[in-house]
Each structure stands twice: as C-alpha cells, then as structure tokens.
PDB file of N, CA and C in Angstrom:
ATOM      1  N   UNK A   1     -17.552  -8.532   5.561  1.00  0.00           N
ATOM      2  CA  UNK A   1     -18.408  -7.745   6.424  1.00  0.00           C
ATOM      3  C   UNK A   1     -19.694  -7.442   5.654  1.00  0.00           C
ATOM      4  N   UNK A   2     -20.934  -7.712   6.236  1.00  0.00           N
ATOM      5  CA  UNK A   2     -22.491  -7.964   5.306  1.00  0.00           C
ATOM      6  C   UNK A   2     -22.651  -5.852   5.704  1.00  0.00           C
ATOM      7  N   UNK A   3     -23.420  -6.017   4.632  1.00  0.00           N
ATOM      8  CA  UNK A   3     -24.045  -4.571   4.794  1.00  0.00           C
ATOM      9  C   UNK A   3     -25.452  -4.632   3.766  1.00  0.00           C
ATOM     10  N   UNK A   4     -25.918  -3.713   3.885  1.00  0.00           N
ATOM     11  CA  UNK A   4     -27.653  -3.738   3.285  1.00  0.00           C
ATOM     12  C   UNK A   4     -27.182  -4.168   1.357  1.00  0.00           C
ATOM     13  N   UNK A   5     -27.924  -5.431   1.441  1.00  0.00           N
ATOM     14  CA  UNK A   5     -27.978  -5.430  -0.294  1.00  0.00           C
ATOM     15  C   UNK A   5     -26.864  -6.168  -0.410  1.00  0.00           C
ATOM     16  N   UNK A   6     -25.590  -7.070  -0.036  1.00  0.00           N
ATOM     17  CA  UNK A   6     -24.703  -7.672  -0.169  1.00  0.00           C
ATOM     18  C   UNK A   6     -23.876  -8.130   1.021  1.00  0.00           C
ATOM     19  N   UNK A   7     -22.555  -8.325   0.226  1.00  0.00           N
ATOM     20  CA  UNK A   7     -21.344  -8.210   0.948  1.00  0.00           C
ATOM     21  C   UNK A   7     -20.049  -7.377   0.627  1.00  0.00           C
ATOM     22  N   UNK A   8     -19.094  -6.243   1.053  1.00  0.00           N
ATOM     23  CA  UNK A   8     -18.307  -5.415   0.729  1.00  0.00           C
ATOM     24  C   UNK A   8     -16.877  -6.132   1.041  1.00  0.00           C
ATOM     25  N   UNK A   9     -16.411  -5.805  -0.443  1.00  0.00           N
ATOM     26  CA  UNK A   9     -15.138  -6.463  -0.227  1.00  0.00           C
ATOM     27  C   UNK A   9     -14.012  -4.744   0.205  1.00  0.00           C
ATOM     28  N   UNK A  10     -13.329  -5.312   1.532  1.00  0.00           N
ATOM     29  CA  UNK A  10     -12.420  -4.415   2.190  1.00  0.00           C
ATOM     30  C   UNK A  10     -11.106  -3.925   1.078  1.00  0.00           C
ATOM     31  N   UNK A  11     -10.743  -2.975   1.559  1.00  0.00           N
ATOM     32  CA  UNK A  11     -10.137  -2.701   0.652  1.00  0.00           C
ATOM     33  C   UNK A  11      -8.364  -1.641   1.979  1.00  0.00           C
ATOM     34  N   UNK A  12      -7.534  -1.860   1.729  1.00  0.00           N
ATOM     35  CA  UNK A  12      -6.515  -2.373   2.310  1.00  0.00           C
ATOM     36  C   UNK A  12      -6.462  -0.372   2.879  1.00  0.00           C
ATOM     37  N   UNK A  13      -6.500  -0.499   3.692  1.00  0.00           N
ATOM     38  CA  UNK A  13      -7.022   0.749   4.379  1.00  0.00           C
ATOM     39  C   UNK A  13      -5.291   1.749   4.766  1.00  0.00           C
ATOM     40  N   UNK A  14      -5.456   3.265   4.007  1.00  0.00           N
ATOM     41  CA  UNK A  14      -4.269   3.748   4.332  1.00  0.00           C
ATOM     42  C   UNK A  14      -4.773   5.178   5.161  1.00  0.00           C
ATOM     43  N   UNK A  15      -3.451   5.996   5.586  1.00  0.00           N
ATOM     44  CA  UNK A  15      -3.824   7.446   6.481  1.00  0.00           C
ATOM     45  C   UNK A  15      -4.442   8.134   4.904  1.00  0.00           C
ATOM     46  N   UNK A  16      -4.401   8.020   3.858  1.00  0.00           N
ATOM     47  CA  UNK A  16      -5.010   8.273   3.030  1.00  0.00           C
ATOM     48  C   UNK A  16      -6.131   8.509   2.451  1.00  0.00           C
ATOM     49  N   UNK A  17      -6.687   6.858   2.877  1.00  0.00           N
ATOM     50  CA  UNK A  17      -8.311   6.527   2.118  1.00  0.00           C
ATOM     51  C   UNK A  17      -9.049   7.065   2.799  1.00  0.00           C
ATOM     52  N   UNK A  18     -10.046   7.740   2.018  1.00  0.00           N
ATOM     53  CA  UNK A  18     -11.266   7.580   3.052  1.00  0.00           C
ATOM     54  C   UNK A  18     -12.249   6.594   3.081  1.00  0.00           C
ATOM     55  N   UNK A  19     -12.335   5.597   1.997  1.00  0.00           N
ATOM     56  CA  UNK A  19     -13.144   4.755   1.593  1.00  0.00           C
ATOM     57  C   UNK A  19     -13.064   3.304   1.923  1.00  0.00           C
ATOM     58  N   UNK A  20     -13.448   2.399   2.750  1.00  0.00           N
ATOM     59  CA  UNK A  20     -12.778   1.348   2.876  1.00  0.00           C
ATOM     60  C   UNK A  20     -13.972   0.020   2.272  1.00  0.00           C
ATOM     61  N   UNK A  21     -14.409   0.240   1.160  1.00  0.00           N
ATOM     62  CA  UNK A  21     -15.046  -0.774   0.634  1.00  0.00           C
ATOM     63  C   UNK A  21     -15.339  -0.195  -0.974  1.00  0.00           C
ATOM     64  N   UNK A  22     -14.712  -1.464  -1.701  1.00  0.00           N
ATOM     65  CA  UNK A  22     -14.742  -0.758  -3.190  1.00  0.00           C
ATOM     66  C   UNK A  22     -15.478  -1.242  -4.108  1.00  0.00           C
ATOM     67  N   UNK A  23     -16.614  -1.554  -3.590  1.00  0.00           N
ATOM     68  CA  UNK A  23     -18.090  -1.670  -4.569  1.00  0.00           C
ATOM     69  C   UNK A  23     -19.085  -0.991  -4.026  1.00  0.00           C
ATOM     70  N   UNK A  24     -18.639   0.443  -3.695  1.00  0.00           N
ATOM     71  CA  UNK A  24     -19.781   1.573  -3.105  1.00  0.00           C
ATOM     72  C   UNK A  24     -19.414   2.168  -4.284  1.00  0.00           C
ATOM     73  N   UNK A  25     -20.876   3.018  -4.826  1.00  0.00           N
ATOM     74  CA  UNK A  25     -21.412   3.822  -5.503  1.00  0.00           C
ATOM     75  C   UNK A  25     -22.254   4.755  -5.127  1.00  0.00           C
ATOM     76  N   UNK A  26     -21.570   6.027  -4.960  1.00  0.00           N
ATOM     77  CA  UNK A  26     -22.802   7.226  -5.182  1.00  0.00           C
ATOM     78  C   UNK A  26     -23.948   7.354  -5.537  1.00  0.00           C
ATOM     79  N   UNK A  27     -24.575   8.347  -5.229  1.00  0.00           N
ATOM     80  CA  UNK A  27     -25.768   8.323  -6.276  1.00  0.00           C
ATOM     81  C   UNK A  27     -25.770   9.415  -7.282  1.00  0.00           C
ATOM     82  N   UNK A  28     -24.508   9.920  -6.996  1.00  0.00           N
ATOM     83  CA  UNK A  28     -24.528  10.302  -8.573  1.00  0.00           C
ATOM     84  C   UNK A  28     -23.575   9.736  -9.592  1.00  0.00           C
ATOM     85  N   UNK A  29     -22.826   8.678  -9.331  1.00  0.00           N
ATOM     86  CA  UNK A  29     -22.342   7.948  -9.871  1.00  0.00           C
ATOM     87  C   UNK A  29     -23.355   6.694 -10.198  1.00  0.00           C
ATOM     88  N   UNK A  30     -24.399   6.715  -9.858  1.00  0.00           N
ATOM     89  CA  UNK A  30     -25.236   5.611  -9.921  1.00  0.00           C
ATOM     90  C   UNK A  30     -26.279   6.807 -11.190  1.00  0.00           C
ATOM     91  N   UNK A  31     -26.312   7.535 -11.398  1.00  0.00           N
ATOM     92  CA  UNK A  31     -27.205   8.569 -11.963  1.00  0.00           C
ATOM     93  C   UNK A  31     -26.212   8.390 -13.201  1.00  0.00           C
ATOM     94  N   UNK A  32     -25.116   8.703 -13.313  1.00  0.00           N
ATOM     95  CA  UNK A  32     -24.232   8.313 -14.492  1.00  0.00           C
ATOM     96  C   UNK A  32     -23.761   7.636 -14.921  1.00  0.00           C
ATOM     97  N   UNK A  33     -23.656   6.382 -14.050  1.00  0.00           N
ATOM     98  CA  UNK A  33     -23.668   5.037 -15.080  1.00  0.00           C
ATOM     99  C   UNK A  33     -25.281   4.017 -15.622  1.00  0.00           C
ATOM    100  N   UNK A  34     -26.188   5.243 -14.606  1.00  0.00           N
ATOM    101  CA  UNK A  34     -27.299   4.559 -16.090  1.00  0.00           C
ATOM    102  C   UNK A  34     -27.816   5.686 -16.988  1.00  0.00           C
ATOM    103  N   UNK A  35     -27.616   6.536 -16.646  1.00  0.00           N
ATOM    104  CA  UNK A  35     -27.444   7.776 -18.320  1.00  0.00           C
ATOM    105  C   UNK A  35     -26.312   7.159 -19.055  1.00  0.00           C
ATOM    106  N   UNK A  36     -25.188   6.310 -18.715  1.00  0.00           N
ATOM    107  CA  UNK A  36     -24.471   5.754 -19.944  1.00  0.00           C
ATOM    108  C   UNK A  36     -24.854   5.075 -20.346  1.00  0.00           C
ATOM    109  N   UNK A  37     -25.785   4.101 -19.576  1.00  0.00           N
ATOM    110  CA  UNK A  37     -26.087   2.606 -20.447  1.00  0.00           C
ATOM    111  C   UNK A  37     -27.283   3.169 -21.120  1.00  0.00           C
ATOM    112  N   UNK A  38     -27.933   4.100 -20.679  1.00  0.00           N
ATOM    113  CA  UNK A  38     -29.160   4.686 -21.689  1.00  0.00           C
ATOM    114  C   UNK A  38     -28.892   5.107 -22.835  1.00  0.00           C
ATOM    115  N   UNK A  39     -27.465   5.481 -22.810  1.00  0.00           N
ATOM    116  CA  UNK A  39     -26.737   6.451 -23.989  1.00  0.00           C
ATOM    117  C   UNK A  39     -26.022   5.586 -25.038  1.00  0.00           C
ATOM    118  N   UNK A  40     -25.653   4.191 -24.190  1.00  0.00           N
ATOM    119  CA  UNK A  40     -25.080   2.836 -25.212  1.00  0.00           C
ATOM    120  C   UNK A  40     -26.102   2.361 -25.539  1.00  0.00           C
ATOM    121  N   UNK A  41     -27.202   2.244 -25.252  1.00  0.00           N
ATOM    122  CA  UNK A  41     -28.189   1.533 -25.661  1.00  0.00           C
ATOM    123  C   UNK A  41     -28.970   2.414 -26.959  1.00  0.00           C
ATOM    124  N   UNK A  42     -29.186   3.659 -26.952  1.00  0.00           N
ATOM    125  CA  UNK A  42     -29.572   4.630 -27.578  1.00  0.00           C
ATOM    126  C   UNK A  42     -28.734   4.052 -29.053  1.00  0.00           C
ATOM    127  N   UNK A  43     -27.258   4.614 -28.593  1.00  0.00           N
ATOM    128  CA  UNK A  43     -26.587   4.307 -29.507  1.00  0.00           C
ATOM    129  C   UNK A  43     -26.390   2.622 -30.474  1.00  0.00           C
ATOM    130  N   UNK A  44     -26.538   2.300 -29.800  1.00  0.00           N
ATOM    131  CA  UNK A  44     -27.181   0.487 -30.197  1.00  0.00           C
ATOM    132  C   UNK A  44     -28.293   0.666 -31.303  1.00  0.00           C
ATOM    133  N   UNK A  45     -29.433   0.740 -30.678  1.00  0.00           N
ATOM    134  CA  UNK A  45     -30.463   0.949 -31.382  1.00  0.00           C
ATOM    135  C   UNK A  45     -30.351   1.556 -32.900  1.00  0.00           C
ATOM    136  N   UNK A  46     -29.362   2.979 -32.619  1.00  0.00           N
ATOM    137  CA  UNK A  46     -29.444   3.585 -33.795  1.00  0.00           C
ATOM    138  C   UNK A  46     -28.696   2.914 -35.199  1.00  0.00           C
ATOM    139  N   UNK A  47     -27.878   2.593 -34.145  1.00  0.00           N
ATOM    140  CA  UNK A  47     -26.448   1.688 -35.281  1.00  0.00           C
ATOM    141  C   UNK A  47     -27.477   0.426 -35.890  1.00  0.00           C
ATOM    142  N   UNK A  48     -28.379  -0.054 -35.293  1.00  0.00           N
ATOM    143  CA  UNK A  48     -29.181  -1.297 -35.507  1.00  0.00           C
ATOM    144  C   UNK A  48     -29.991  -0.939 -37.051  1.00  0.00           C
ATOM    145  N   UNK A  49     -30.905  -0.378 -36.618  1.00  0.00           N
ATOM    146  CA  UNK A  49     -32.224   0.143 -37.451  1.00  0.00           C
ATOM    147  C   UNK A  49     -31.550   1.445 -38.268  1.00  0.00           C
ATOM    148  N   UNK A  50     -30.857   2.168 -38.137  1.00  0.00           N
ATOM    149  CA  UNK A  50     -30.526   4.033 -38.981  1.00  0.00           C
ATOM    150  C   UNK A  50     -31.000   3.367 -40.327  1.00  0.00           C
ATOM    151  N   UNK A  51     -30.352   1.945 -41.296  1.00  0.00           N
ATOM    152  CA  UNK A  51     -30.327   2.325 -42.405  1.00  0.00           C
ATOM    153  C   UNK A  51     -31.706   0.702 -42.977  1.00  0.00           C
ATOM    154  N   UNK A  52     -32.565   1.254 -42.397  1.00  0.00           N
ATOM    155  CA  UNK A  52     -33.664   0.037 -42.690  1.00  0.00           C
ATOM    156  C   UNK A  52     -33.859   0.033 -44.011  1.00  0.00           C
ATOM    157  N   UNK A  53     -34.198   1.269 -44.230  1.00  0.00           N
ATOM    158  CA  UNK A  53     -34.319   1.795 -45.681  1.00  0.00           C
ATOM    159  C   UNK A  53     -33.798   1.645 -46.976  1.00  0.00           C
ATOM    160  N   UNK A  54     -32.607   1.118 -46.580  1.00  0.00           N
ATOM    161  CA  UNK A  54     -31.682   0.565 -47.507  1.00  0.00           C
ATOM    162  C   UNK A  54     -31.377  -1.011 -47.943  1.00  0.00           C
ATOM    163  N   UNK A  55     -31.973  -0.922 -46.909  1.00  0.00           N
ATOM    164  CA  UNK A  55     -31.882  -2.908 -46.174  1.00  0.00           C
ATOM    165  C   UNK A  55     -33.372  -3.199 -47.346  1.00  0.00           C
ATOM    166  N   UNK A  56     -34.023  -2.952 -46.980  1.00  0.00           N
ATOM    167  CA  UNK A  56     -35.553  -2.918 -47.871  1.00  0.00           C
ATOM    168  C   UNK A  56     -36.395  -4.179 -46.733  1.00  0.00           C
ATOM    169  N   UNK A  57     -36.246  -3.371 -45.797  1.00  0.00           N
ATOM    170  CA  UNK A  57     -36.568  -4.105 -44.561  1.00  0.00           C
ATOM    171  C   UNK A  57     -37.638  -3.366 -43.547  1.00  0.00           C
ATOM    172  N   UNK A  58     -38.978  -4.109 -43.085  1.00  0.00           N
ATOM    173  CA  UNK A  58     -39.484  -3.083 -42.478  1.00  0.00           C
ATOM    174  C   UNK A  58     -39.035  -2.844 -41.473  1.00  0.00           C
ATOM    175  N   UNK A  59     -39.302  -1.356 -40.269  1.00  0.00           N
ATOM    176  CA  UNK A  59     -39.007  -1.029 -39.352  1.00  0.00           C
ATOM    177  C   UNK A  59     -39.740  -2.390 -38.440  1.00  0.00           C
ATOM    178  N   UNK A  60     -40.801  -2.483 -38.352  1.00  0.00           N
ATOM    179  CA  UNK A  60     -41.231  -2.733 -37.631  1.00  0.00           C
ATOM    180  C   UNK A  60     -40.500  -4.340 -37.272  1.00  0.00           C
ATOM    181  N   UNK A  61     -40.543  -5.335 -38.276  1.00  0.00           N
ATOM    182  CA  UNK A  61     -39.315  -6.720 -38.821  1.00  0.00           C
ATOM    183  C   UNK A  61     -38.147  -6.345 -38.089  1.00  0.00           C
ATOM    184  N   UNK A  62     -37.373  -5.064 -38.201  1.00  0.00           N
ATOM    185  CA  UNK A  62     -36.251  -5.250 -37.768  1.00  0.00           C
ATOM    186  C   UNK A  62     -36.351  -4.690 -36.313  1.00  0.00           C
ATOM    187  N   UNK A  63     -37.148  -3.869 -35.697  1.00  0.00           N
ATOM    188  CA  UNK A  63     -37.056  -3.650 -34.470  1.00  0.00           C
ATOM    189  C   UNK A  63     -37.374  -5.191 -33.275  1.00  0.00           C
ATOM    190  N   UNK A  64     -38.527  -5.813 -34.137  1.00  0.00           N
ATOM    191  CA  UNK A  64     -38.347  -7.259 -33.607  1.00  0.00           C
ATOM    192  C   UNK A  64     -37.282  -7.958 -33.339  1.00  0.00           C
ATOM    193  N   UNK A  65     -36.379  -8.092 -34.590  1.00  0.00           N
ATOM    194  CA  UNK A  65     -34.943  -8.788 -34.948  1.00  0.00           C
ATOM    195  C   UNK A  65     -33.971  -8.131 -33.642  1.00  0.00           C
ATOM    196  N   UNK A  66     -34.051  -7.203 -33.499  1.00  0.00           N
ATOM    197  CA  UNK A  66     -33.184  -6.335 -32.803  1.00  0.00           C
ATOM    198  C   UNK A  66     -33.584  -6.589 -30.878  1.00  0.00           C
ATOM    199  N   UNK A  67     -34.829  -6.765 -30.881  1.00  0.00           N
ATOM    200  CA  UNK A  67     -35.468  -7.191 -29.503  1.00  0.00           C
ATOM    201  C   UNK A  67     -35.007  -8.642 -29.547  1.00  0.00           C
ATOM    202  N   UNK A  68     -35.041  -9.595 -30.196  1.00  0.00           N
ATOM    203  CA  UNK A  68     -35.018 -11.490 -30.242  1.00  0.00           C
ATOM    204  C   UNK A  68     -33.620 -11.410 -30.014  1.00  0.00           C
ATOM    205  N   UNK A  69     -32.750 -10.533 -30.663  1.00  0.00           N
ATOM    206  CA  UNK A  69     -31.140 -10.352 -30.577  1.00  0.00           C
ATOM    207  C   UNK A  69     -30.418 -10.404 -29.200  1.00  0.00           C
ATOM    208  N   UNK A  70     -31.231  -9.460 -28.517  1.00  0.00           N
ATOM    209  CA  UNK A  70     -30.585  -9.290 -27.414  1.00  0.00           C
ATOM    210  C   UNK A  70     -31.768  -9.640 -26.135  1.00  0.00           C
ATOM    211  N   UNK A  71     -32.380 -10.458 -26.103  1.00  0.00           N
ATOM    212  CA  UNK A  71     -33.182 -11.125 -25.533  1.00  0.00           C
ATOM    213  C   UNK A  71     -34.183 -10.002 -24.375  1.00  0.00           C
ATOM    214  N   UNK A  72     -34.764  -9.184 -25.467  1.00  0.00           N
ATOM    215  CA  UNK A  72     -35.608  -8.181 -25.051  1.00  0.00           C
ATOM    216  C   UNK A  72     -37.120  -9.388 -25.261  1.00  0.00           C
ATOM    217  N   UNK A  73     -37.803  -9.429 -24.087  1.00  0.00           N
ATOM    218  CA  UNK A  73     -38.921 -10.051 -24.164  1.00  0.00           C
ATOM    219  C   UNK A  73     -39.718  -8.855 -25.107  1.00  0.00           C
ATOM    220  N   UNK A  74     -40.778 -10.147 -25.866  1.00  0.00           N
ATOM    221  CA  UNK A  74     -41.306  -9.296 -26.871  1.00  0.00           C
ATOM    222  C   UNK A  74     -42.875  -8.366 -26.236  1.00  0.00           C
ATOM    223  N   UNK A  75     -43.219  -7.403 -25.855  1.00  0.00           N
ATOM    224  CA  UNK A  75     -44.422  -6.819 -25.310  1.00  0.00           C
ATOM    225  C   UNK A  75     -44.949  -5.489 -25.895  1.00  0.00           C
ATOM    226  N   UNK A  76     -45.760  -4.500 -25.535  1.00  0.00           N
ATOM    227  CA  UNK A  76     -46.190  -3.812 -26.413  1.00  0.00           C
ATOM    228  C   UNK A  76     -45.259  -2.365 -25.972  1.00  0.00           C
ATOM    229  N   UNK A  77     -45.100  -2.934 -24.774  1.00  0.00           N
ATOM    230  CA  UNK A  77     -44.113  -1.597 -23.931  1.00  0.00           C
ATOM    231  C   UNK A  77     -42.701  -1.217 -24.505  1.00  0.00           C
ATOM    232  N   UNK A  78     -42.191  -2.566 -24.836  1.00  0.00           N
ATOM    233  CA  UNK A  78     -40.393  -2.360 -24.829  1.00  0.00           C
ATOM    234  C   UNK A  78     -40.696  -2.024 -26.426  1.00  0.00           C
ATOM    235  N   UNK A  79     -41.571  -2.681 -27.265  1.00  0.00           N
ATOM    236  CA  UNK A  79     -40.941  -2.288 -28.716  1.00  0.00           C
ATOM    237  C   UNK A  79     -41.521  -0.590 -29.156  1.00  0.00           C
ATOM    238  N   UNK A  80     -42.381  -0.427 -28.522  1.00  0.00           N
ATOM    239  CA  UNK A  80     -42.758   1.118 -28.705  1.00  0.00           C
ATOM    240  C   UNK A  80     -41.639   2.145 -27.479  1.00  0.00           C
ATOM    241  N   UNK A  81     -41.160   1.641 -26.495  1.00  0.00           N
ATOM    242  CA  UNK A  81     -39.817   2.337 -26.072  1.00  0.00           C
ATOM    243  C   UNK A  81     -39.137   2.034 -26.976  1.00  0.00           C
ATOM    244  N   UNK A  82     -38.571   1.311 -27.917  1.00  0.00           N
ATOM    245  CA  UNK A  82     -37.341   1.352 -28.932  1.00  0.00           C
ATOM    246  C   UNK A  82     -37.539   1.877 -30.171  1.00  0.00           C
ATOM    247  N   UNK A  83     -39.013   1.847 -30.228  1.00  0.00           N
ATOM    248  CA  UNK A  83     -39.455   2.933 -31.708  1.00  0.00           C
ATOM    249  C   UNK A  83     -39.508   4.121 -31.255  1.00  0.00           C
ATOM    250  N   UNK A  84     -39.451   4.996 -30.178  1.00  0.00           N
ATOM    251  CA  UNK A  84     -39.547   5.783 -29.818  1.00  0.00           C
ATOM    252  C   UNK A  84     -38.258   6.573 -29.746  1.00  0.00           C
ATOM    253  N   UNK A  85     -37.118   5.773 -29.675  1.00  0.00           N
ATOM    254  CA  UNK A  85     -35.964   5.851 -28.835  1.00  0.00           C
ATOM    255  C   UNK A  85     -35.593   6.043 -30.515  1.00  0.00           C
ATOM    256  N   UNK A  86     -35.771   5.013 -31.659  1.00  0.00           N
ATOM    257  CA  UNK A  86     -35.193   5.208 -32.779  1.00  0.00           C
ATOM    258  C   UNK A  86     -35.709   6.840 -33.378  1.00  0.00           C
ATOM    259  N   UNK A  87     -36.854   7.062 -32.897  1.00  0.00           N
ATOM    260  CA  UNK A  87     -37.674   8.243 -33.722  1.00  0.00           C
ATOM    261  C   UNK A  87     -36.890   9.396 -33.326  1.00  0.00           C
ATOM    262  N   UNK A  88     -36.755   9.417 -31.724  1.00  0.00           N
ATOM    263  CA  UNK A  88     -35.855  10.853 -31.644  1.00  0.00           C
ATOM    264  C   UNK A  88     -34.339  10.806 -32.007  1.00  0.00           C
ATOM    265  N   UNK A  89     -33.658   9.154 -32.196  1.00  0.00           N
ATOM    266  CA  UNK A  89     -32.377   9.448 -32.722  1.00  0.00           C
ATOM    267  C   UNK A  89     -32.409  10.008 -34.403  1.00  0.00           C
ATOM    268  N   UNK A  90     -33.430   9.719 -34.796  1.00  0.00           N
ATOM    269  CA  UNK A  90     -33.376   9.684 -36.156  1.00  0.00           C
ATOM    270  C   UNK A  90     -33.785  11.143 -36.146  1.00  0.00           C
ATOM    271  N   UNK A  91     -34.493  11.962 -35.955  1.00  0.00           N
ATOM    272  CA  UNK A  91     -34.877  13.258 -36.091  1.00  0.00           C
ATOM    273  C   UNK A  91     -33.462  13.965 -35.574  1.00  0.00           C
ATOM    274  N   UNK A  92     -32.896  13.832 -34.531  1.00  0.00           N
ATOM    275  CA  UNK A  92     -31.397  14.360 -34.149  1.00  0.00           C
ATOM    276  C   UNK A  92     -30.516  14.307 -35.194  1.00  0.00           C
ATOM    277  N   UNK A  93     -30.789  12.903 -35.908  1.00  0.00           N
ATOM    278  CA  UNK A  93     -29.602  12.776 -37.510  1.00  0.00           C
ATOM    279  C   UNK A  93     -30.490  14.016 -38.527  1.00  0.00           C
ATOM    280  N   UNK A  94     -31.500  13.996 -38.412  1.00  0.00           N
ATOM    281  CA  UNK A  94     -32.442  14.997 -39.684  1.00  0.00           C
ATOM    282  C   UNK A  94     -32.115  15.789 -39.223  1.00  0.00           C
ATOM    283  N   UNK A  95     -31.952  16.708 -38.233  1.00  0.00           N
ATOM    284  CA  UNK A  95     -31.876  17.917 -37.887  1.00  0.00           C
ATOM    285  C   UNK A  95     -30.533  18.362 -38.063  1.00  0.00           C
ATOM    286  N   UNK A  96     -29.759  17.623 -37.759  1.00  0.00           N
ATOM    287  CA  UNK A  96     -28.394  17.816 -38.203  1.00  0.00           C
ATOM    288  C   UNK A  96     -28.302  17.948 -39.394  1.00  0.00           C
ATOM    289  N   UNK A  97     -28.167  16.884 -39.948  1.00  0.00           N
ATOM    290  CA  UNK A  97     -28.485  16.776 -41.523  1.00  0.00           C
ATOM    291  C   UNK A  97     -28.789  18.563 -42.498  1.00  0.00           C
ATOM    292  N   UNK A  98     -29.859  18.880 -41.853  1.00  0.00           N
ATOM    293  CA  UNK A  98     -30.902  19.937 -42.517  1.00  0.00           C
ATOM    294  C   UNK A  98     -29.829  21.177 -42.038  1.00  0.00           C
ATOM    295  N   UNK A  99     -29.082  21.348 -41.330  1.00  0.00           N
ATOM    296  CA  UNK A  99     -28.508  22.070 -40.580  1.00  0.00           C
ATOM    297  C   UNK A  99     -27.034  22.418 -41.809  1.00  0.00           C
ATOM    298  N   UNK A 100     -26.653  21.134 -41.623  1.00  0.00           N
ATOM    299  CA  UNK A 100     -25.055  21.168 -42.534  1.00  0.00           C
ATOM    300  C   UNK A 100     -25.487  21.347 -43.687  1.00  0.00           C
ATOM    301  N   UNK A 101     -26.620  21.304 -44.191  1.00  0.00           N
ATOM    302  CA  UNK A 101     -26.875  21.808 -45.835  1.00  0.00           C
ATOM    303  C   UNK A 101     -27.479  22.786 -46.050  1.00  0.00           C
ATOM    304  N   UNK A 102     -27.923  23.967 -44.887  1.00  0.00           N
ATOM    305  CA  UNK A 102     -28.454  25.202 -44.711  1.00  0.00           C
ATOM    306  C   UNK A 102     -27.163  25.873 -45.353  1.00  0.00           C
ATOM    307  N   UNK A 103     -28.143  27.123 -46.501  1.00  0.00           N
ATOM    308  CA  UNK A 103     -26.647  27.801 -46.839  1.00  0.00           C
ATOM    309  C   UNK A 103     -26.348  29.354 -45.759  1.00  0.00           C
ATOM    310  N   UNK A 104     -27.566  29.115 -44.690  1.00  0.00           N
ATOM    311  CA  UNK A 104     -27.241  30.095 -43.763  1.00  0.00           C
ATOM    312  C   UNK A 104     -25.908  30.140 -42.823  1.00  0.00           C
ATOM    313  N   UNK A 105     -26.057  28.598 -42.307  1.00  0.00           N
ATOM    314  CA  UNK A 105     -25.502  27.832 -41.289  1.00  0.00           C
ATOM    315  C   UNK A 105     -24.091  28.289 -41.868  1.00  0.00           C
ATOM    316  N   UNK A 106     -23.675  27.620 -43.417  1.00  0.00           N
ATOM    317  CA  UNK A 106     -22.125  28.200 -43.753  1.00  0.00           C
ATOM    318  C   UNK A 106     -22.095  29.433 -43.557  1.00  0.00           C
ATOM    319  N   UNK A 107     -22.929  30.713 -43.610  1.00  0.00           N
ATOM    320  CA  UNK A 107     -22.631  31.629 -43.463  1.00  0.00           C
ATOM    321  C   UNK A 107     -21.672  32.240 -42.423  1.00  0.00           C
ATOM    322  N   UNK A 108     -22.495  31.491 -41.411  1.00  0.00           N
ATOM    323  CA  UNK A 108     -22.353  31.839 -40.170  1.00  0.00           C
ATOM    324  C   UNK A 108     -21.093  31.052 -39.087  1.00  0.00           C
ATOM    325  N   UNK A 109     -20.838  30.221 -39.886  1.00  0.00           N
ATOM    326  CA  UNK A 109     -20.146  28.811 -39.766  1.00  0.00           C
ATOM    327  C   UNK A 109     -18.624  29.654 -39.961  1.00  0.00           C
ATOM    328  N   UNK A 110     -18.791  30.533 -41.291  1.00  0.00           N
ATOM    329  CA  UNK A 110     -16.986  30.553 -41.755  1.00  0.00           C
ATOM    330  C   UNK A 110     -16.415  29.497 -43.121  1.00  0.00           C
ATOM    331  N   UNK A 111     -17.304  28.676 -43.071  1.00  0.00           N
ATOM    332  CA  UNK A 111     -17.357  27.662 -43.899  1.00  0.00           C
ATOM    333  C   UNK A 111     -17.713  28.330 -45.723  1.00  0.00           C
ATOM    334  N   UNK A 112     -17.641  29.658 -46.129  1.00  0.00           N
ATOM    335  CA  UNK A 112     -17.827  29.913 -47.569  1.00  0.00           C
ATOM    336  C   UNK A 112     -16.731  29.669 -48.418  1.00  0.00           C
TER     337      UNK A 112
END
C-alpha cells in the first residue's frame, strides 16, 4: 500500500495494535534518532583526533584523514563543522579534567 515518500510494509493487525505499518516514525522519534547520530558522530570525531598530540600529527592532516575515511567530501563547510565539533568536545574533556583536579571539587565531592 503506497503512501507519501514510499511504500509501508503491513504489519499483521491485532484488537491490540494501533499501528498497522512498521516503518512509521514520529517526529519525535525522528528528533532522537538524529540527536543520536549527532551524538555517534560527535563521539567518532573525538575518539578520531582527542590524541593528535601524541600522534605528532597536525590537527588540521588528521581532520582531513578522518573526512577521506569516511567519505566526507572535502569543502570549507564540513571540515570547519568537524573542527568545531572537535573544539567543544575537547573543552568538555578540559573542563572536566580541571574539575577532578580542583581541590575544592574533593571537598565538596566527599572524596578527602
């Protein structure tokens, strides 16, 4: 049975269901499965580039490497969204960071 944007596969209908086609999505289920892939991708990124520094590799070399990887066309848009995307994961690790070695934080923590 065609409906806008495809075709819906039926789905075996009881006094139960209310749903009788099972490739419908909400829109807030459509709102949360791309805040996840924003959130795997985030997380991608970070796991990629976190330890460049160590690598003795530039950022900029490996954010390329990391775009050619996963067949991110190369433009001025996507690699400054992924330097961007690395900058606030990396300040989230600093801030943390600065946080667990505050000797206030144990104070307050319970942690003496």
């Amino acid at each position: 049975m065609p409906f806008a944007g495809g075709h819906a596969l039926p789905v075996l209908s009881s006094p139960f269901s209310r749903f009788f086609f099972a490739n419908h999505i909400t829109e807030t289920g459509k709102r949360a499965l791309l805040g996840r892939i924003k959130d795997d991708f985030d997380i991608d990124v970070w796991e990629y580039l976190h330890d460049f520094g160590k690598v003795g590799t530039q950022q900029k070399d490996l954010i390329n490497l990391f775009m050619e990887q996963r067949g991110i066309r190369e433009d001025g848009t996507c690699w400054d969204s992924i330097a961007k995307i690395y900058q606030r994961q990396r300040n989230i690790y600093l801030t943390r960071n600065r946080r667990k070695s505050c000797t206030t934080s144990r104070r307050f923590s319970g942690k003496i």
